[in-house]
Structure formats: structure tokens, C-alpha cells
Protein backbone atom coordinates (compact mmCIF):
# COMPACT_ATOMS: atom_id res chain seq x y z
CA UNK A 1 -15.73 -0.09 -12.69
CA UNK A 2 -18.51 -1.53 -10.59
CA UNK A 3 -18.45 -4.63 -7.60
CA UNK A 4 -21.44 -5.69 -5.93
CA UNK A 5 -21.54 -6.99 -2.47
CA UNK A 6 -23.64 -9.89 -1.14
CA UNK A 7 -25.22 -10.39 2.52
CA UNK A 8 -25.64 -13.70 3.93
CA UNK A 9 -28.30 -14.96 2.71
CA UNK A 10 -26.85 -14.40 -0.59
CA UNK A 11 -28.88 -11.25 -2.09
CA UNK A 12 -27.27 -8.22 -3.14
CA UNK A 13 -26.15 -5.54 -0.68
CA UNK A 14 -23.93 -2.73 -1.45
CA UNK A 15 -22.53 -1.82 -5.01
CA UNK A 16 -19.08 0.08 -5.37
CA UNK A 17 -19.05 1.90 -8.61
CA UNK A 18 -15.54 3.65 -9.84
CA UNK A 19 -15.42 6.70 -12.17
CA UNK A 20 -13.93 9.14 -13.80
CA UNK A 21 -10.86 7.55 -13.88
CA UNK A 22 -7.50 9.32 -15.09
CA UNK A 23 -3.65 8.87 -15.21
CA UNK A 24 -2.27 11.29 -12.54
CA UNK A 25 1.52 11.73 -12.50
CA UNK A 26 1.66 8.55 -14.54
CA UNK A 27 -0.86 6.63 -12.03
CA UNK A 28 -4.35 5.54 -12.94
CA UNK A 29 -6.50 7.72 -10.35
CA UNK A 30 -10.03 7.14 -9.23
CA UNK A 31 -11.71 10.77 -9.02
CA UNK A 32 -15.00 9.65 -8.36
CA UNK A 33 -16.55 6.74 -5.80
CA UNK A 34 -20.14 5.51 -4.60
CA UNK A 35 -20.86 3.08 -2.57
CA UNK A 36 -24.72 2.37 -2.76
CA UNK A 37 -26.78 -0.21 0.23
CA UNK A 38 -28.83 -1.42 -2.35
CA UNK A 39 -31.07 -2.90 0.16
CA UNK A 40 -31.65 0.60 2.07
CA UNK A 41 -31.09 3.40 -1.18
CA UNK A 42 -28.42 5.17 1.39
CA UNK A 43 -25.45 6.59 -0.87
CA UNK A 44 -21.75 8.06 0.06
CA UNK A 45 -19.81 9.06 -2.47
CA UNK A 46 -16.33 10.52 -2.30
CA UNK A 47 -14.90 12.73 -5.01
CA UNK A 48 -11.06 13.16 -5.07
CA UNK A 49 -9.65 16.35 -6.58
CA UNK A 50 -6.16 17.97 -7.08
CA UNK A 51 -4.16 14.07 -6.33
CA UNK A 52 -0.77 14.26 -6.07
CA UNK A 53 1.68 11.77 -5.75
CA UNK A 54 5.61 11.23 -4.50
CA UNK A 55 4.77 14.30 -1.91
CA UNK A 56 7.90 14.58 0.34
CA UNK A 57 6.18 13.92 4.24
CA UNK A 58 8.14 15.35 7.00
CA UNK A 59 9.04 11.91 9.18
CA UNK A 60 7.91 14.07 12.34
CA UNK A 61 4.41 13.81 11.34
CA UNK A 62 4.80 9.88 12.19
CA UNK A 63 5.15 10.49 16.08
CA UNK A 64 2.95 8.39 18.23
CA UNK A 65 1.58 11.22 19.56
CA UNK A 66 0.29 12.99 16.15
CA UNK A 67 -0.41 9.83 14.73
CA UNK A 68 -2.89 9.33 17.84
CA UNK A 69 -4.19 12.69 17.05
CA UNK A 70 -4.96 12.74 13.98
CA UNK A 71 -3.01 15.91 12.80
């Protein structure tokens, strides 16, 4: 899966490109993401391993305090 991104004055900027894509737990999963600044050649990618999904979350880790933490 790919989407490109356009500055201003209309020319292309960044591209998002999508891979490795898999059901996980009966949801389709992204594993694999780059984002490319076409104009600059700087990459970040982000892999994703080991997904899970319907986790049970204590509700405690929602205080305003640990939310303004971070954990």
C-alpha cells in the first residue's frame, strides 16, 4: 500500500509505503511502515512485531498522573 504526499507548491514530498501485511487475531495488521521525504532521501521506518489485540488494560493505568508520564 503506498500514499504520496504533496507540498505546496504541488511537488511530491513524503511517500508512506505499507507492508507485510497480515490478519492478526482476525485483524488485517501492518508489520512493516516507511515513510520516505522524497525531497531530502531521510527514511523512518517502523516495524511492528508480536501485535496483539483485545489485551485486558488495568483502568489505573488511565490516571492523569501516569497518563502525563508516560508510564
Amino acid at each position: 500500500v503506498k500514499s504520496d504526499f504533496y507540498d505546496k507548491l504541488k511537488k511530491l514530498h513524503r511517500r508512506l509505503t505499507i507492508s507485510n501485511i497480515n490478519k492478526v487475531q482476525g485483524f488485517w495488521t501492518m508489520h512493516l511502515m516507511q515513510m520516505e521525504n522524497v525531497q531530502t532521501g531521510h527514511k523512518t521506518i517502523i516495524r511492528m512485531n508480536n501485535q496483539r489485540f483485545n489485551v485486558k488494560v488495568a483502568p489505573n493505568l488511565f490516571t492523569v498522573s501516569k497518563l502525563e508520564k508516560g508510564l
